[in-house]
N, C-alpha and C. Protein backbone atom coordinates (compact mmCIF):
# COMPACT_ATOMS: atom_id res chain seq x y z
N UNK A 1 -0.27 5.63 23.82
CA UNK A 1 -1.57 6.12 23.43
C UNK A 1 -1.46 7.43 22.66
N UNK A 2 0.00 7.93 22.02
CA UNK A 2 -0.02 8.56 20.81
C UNK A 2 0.17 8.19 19.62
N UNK A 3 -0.72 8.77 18.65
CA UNK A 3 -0.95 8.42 17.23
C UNK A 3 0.59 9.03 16.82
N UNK A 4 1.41 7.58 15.77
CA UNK A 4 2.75 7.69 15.51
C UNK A 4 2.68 9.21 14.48
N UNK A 5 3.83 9.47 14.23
CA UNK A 5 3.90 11.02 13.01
C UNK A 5 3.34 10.27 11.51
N UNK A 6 2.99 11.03 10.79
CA UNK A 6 2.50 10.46 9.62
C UNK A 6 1.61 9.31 9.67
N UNK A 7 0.43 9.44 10.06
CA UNK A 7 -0.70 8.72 10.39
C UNK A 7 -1.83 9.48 10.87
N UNK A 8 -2.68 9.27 10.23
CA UNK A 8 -3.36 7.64 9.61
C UNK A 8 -2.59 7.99 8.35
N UNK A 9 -2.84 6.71 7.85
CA UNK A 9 -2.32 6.95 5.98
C UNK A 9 -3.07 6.20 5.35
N UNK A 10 -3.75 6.48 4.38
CA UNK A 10 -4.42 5.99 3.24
C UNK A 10 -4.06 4.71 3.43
N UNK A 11 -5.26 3.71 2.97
CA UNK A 11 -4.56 1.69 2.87
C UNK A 11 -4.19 1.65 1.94
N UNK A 12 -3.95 2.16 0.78
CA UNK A 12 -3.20 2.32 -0.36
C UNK A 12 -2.07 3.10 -0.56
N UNK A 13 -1.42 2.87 0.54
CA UNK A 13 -0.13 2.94 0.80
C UNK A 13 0.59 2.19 1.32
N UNK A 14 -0.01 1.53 2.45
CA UNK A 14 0.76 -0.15 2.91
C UNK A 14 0.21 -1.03 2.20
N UNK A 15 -0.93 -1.16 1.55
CA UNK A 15 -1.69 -2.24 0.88
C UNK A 15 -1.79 -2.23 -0.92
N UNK A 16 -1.18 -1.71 -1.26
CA UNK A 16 -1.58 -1.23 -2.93
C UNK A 16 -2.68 -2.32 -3.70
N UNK A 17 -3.99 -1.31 -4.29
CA UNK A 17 -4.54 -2.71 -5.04
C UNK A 17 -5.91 -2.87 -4.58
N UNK A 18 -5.64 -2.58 -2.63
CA UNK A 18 -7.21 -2.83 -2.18
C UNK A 18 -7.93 -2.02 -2.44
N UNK A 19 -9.14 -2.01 -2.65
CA UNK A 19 -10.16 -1.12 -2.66
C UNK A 19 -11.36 -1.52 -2.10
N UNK A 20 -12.59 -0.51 -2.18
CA UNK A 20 -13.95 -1.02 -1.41
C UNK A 20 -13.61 -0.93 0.02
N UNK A 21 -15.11 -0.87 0.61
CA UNK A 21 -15.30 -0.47 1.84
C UNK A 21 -14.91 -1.62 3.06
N UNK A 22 -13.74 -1.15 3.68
CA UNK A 22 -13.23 -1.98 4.57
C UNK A 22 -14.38 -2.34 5.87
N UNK A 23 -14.38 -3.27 6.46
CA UNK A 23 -15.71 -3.57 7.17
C UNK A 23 -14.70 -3.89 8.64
N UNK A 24 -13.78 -4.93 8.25
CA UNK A 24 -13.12 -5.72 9.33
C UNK A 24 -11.43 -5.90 8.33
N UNK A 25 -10.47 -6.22 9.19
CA UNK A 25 -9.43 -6.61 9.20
C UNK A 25 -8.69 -7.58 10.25
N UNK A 26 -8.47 -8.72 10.14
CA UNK A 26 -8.13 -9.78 10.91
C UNK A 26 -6.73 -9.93 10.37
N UNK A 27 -5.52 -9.57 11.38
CA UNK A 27 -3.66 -9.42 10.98
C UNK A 27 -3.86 -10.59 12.02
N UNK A 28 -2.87 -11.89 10.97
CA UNK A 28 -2.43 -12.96 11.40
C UNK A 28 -1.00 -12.90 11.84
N UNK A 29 -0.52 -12.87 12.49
CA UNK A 29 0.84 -13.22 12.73
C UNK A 29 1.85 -14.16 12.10
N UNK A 30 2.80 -13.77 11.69
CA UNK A 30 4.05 -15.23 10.93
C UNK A 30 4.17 -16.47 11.86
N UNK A 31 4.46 -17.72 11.76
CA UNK A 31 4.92 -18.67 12.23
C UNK A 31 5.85 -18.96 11.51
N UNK A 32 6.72 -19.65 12.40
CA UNK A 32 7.43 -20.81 11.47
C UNK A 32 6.91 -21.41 10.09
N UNK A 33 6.05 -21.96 9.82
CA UNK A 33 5.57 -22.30 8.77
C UNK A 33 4.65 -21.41 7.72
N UNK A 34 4.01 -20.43 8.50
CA UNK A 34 3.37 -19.33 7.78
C UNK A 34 3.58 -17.99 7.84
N UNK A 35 3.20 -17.31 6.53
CA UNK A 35 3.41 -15.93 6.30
C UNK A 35 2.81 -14.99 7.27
N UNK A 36 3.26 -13.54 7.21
CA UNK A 36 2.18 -12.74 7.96
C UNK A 36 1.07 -12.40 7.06
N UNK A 37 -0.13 -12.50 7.07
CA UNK A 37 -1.04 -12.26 6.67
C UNK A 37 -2.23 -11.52 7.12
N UNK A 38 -3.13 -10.47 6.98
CA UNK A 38 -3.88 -9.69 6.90
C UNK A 38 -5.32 -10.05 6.05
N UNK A 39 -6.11 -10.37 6.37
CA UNK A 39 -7.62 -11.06 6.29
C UNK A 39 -8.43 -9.47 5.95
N UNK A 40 -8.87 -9.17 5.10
CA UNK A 40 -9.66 -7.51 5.15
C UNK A 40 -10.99 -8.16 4.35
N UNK A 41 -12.21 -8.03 5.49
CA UNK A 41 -13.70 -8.27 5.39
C UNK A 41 -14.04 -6.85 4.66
N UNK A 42 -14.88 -6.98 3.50
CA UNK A 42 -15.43 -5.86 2.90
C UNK A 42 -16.98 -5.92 2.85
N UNK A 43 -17.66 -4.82 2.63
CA UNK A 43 -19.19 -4.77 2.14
C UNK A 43 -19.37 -5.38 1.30
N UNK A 44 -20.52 -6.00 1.24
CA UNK A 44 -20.95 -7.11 -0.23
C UNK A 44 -20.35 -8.46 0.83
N UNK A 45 -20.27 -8.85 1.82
CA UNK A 45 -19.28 -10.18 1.81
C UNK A 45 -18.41 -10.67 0.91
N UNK A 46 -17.42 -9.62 1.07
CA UNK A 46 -16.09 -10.13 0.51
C UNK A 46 -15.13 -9.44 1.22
N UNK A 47 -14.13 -10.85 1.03
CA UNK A 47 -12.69 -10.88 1.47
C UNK A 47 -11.51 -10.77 0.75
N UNK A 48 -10.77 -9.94 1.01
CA UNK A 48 -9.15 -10.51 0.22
C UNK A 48 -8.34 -10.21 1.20
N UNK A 49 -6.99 -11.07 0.57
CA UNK A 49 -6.35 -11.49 1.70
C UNK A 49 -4.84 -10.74 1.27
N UNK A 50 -4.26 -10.31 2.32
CA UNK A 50 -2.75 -9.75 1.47
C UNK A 50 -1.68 -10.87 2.54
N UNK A 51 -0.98 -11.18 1.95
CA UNK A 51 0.31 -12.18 2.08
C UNK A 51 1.80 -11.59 2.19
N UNK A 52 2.51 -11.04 3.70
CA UNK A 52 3.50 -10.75 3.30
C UNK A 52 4.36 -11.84 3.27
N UNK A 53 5.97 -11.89 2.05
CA UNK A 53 6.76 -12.94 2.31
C UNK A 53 7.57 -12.92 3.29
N UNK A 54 7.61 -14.35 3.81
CA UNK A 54 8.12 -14.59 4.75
C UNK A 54 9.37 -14.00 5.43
N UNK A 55 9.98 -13.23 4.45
CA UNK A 55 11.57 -12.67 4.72
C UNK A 55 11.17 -11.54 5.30
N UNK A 56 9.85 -10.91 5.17
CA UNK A 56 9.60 -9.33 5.22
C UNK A 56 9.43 -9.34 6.76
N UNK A 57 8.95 -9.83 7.96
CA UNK A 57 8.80 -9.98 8.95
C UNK A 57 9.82 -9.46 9.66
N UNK A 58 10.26 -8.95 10.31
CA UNK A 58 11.04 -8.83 11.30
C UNK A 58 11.64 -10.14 12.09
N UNK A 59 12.57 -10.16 12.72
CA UNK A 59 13.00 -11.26 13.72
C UNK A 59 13.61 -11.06 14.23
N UNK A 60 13.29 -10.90 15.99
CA UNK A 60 14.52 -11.14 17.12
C UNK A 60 15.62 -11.84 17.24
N UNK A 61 15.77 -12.70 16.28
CA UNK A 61 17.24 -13.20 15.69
C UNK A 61 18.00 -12.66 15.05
N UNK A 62 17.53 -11.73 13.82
CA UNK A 62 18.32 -11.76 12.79
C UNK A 62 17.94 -10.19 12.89
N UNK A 63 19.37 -9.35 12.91
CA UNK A 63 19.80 -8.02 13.03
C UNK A 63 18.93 -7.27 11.83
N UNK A 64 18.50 -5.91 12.46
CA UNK A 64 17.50 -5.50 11.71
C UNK A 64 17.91 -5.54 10.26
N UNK A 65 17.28 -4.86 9.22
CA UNK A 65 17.90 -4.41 8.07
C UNK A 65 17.55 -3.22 7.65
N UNK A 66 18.43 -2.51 6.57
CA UNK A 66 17.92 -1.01 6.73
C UNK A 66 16.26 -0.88 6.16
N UNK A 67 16.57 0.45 6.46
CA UNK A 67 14.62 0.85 6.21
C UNK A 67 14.46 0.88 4.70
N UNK A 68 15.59 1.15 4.02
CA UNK A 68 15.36 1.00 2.59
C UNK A 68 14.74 -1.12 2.13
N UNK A 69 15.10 -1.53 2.75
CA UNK A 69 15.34 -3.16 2.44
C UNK A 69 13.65 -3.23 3.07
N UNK A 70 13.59 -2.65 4.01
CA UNK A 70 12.30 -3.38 4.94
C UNK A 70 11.44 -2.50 3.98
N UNK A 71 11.17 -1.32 3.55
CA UNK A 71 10.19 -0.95 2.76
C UNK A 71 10.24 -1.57 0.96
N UNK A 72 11.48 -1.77 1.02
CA UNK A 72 11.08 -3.00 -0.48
C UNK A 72 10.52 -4.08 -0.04
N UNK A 73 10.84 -4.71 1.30
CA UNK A 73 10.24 -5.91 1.64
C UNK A 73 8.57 -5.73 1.71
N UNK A 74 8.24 -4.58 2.00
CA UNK A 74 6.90 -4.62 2.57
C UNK A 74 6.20 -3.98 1.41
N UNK A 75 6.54 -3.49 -0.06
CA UNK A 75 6.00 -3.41 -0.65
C UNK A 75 5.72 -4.65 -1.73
N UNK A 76 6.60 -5.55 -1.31
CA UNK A 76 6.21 -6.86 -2.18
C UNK A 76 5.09 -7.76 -1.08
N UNK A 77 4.24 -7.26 -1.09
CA UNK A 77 3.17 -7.95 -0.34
C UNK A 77 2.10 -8.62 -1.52
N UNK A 78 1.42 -9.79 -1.48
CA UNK A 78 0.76 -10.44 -2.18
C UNK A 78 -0.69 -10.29 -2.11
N UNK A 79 -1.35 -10.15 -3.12
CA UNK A 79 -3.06 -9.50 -2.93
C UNK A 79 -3.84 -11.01 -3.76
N UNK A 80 -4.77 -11.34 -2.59
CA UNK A 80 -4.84 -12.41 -3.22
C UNK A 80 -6.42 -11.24 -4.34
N UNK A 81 -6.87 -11.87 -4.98
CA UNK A 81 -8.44 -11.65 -5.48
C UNK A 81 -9.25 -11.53 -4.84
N UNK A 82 -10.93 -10.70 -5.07
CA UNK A 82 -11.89 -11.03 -3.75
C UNK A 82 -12.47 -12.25 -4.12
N UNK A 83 -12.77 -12.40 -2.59
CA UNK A 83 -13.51 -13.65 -2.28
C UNK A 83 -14.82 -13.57 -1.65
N UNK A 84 -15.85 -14.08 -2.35
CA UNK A 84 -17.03 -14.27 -2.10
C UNK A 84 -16.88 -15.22 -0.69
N UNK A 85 -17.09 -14.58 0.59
CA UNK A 85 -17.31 -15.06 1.56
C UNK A 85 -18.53 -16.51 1.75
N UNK A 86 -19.99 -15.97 1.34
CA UNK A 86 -20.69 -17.12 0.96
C UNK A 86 -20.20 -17.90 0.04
N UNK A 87 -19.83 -17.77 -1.13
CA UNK A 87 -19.07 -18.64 -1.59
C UNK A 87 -17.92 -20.20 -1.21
N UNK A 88 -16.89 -19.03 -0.75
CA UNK A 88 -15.83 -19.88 -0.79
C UNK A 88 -15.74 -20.36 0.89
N UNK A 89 -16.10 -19.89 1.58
CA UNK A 89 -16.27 -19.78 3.57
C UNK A 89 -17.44 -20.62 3.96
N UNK A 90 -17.94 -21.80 3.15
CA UNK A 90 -19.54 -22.06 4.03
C UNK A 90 -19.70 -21.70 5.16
N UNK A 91 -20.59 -21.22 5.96
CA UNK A 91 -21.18 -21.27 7.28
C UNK A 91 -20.21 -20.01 8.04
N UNK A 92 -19.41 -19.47 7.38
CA UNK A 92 -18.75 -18.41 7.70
C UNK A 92 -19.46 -17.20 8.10
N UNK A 93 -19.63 -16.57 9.47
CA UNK A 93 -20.55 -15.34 9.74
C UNK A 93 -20.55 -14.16 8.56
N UNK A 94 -21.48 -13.56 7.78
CA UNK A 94 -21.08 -12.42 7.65
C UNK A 94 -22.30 -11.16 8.13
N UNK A 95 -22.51 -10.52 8.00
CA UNK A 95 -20.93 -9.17 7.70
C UNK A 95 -20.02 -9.75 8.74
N UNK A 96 -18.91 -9.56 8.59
CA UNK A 96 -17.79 -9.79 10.03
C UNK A 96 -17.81 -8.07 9.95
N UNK A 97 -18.32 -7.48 11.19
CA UNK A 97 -18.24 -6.24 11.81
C UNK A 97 -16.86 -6.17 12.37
N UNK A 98 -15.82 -7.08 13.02
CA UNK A 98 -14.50 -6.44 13.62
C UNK A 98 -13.94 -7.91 13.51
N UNK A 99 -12.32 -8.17 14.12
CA UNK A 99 -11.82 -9.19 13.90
C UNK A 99 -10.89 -9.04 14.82
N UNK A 100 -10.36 -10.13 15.78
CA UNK A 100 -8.95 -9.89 16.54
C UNK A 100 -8.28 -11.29 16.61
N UNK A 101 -6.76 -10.61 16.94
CA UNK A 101 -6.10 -11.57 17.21
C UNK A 101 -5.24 -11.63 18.27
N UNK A 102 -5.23 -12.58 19.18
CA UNK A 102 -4.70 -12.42 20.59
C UNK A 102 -3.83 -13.49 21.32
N UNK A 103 -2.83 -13.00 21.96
CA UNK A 103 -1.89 -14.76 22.30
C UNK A 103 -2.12 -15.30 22.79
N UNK A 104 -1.99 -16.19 23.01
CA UNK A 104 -2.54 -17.64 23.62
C UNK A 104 -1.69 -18.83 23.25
N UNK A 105 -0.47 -18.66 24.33
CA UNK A 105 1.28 -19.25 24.62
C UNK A 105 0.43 -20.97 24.68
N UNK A 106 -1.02 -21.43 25.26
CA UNK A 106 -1.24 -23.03 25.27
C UNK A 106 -1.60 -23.19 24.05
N UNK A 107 -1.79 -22.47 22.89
CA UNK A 107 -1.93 -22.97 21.46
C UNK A 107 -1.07 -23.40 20.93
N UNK A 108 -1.18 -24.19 19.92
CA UNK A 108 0.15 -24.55 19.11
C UNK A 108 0.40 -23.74 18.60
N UNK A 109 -0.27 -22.95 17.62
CA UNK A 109 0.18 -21.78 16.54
C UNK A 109 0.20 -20.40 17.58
N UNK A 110 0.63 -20.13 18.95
CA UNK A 110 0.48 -18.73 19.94
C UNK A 110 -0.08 -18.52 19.75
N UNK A 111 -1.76 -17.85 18.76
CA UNK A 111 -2.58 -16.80 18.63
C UNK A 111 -3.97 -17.32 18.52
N UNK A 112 -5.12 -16.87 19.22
CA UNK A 112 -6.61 -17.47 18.54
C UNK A 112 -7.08 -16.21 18.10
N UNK A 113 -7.92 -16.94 16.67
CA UNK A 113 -8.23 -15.41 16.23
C UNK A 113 -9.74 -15.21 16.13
N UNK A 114 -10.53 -14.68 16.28
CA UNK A 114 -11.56 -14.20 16.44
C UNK A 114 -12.31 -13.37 15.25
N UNK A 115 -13.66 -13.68 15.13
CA UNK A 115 -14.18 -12.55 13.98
C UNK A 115 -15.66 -12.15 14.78
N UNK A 116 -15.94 -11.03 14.42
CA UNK A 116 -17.28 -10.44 15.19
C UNK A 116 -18.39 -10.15 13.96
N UNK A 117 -19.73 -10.89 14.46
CA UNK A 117 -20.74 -10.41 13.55
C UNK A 117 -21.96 -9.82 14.58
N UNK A 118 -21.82 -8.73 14.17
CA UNK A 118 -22.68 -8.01 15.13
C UNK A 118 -22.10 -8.58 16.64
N UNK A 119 -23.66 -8.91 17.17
CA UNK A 119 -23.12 -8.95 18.38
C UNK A 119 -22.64 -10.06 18.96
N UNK A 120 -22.55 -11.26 17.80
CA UNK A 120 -21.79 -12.88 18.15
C UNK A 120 -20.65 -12.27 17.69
N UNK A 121 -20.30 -13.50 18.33
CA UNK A 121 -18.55 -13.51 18.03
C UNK A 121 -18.02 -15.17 17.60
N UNK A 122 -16.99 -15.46 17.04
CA UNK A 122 -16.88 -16.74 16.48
C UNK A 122 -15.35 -17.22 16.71
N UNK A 123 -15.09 -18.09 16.91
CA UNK A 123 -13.21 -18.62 16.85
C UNK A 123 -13.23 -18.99 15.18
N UNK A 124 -11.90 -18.53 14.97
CA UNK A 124 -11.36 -18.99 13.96
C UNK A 124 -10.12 -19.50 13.88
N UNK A 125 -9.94 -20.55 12.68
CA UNK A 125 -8.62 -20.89 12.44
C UNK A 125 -8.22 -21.12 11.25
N UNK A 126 -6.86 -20.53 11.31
CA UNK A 126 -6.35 -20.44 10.04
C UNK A 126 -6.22 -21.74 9.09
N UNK A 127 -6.87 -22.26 8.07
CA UNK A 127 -6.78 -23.25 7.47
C UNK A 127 -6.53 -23.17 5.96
N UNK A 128 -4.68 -23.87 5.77
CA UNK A 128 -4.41 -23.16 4.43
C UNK A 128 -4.28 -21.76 4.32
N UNK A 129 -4.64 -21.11 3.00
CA UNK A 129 -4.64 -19.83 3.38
C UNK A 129 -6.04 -18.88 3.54
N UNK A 130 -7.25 -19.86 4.01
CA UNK A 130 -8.69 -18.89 4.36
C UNK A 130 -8.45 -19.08 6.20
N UNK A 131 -9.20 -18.41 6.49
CA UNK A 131 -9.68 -18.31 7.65
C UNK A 131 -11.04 -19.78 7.67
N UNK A 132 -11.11 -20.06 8.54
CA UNK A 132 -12.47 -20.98 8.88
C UNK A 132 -12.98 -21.23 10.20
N UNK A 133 -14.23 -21.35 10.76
CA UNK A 133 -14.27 -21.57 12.27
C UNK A 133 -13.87 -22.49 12.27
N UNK A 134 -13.55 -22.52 13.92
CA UNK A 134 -12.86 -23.36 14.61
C UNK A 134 -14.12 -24.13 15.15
N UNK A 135 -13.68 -24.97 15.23
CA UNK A 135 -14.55 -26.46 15.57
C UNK A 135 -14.60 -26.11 17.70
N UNK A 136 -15.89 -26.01 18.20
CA UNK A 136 -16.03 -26.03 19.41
C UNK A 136 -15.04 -27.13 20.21
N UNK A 137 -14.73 -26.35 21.63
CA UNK A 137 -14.32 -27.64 22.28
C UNK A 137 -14.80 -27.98 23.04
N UNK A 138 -15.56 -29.46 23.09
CA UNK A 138 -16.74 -29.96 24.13
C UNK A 138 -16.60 -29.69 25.09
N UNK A 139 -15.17 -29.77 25.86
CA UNK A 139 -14.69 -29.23 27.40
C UNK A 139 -15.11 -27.81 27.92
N UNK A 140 -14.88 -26.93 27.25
CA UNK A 140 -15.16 -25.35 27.33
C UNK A 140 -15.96 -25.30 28.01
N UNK A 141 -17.17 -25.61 27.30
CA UNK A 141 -18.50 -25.31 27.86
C UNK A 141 -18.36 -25.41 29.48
N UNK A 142 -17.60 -26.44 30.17
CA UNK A 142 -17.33 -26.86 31.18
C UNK A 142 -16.60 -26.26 32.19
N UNK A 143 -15.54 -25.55 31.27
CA UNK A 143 -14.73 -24.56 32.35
C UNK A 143 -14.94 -23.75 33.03
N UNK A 144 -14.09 -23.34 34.60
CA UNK A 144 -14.70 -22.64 35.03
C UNK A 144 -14.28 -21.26 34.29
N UNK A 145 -14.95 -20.42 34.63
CA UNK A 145 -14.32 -18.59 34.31
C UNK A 145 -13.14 -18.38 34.97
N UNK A 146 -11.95 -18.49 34.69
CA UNK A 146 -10.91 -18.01 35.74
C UNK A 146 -10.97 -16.71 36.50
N UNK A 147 -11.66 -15.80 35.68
CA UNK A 147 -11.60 -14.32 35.73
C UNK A 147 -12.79 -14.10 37.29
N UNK A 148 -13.63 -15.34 37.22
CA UNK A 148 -14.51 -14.67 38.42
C UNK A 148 -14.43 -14.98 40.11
N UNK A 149 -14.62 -14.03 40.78
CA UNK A 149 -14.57 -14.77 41.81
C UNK A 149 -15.63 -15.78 42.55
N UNK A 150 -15.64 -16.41 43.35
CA UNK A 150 -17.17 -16.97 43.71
C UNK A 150 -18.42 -16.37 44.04
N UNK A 151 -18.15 -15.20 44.74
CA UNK A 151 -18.99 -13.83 44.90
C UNK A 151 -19.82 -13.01 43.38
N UNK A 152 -18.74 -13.22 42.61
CA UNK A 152 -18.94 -12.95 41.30
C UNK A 152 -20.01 -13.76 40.47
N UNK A 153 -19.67 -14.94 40.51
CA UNK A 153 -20.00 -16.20 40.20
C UNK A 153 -21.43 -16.10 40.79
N UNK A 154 -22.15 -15.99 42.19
CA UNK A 154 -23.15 -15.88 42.93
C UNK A 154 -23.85 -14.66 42.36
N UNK A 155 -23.33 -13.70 41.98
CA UNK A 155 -24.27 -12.93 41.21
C UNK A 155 -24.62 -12.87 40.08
N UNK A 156 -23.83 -13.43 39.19
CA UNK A 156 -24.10 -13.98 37.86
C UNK A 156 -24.98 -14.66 37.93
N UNK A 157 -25.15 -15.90 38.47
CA UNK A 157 -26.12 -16.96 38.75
C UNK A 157 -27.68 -16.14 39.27
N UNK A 158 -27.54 -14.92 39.74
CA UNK A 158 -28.74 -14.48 40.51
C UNK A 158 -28.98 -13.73 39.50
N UNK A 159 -28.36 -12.70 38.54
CA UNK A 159 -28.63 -12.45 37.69
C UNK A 159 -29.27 -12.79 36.38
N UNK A 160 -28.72 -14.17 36.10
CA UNK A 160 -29.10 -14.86 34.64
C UNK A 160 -30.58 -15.57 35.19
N UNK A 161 -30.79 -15.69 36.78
CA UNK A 161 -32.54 -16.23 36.70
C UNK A 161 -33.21 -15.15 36.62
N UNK A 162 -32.75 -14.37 36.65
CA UNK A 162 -33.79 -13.09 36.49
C UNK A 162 -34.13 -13.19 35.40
N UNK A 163 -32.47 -12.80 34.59
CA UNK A 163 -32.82 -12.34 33.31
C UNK A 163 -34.13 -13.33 32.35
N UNK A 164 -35.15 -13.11 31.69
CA UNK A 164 -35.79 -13.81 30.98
C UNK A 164 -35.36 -14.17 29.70
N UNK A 165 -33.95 -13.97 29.25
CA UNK A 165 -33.39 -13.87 28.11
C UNK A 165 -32.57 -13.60 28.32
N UNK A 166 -31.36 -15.13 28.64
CA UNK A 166 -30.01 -15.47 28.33
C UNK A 166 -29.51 -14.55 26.98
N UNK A 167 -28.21 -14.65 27.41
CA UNK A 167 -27.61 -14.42 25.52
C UNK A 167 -27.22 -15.65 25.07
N UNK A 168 -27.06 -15.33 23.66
CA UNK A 168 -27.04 -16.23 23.09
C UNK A 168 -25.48 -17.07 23.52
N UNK A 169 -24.74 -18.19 22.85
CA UNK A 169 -23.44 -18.74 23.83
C UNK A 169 -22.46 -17.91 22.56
N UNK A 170 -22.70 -17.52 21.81
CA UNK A 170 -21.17 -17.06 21.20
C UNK A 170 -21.50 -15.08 21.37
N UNK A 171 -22.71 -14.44 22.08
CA UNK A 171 -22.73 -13.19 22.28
C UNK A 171 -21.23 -12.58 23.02
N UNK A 172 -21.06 -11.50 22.68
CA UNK A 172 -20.24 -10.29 22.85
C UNK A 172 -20.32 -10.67 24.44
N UNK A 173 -21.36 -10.80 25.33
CA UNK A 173 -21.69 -10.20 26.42
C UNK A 173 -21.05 -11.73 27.12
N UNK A 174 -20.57 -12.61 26.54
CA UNK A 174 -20.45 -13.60 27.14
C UNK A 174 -18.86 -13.65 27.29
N UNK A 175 -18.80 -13.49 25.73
CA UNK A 175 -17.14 -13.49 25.52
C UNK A 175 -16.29 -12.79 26.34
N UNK A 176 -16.85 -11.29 26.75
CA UNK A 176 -16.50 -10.23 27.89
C UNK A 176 -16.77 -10.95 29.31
N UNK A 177 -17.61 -12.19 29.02
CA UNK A 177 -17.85 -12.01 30.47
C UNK A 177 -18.83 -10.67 31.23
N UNK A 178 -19.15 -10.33 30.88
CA UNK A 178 -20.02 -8.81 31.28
C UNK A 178 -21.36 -9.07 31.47
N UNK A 179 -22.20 -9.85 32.03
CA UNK A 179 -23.28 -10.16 32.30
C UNK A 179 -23.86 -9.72 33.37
């Protein structure tokens, strides 16, 4: 919970190229098959996307390389153009206010990634190289909360008849669980 030496630093220093008012940033992780990539939501609904190559990544296999090699690597990063979110994203939330990405070892690809509009929140998945929601899974709805206990559970339930106004199913307050 200390800020590293030389930081913050301008995004036009790891990013060369971007400009405009950053809103959200969604960092994808490398796979096997895909690059690391960085998703940056701007004002106006637009997106561009930066692409590092695949070599630039780090790997617990393969012995580091010097810092001279890894900062040529990381300055050859790829900027795609902006992208008109309404445009090219149908049905895609915007503004996206924040974005995360988090593991999740029962996925195929380890990570689900998430985008926040206001106070919904949305799954996403990486398709190609845009982001797109993720298609609901009928089961979900069904599951229990692992996180609660039954006691928990009993007050939730006593809570939400009160409340006269559920949230909505993709609200902040749900996703937390915090009801």
């Amino acid at each position: 919970m200390v800020m590293e030496p030389g930081y913050p630093k301008p995004l036009a220093s790891e990013f060369p190229g971007l400009t405009g008012s950053i809103r959200a940033a969604l960092a994808v992780p490398a796979t096997m098959s895909r690059p690391e990539t960085v998703y940056f939501f701007k004002s106006g609904d637009i997106m561009q996307r930066f692409t590092f190559p695949l070599d630039s990544t780090p790997s617990c296999s393969i012995k580091p390389r010097s810092s001279a090699n890894r900062r040529f690597a990381r300055q050859a990063v790829l900027l795609s153009g902006e992208i008109n979110i309404k445009v090219s994203l149908k049905g895609f939330p915007t503004p996206v206010t924040s974005a995360l990405s988090m593991p999740s070892p029962q996925r195929s690809d380890l990570y689900e990634h998430y985008v926040f509009s206001g106070p919904l929140f949305f799954s996403v998945q990486i398709s190609g190289d845009l982001p797109a929601l993720a298609k609901p899974d009928p089961s979900a709805a069904f599951a229990p909360l692992p996180i609660l206990s039954p006691a928990a559970v009993a007050t939730h339930s006593a809570m939400a008849a009160q409340n006269a106004n559920p949230p909505l199913p993709n609200s902040i307050q749900v996703w937390l669980r915090c009801l």
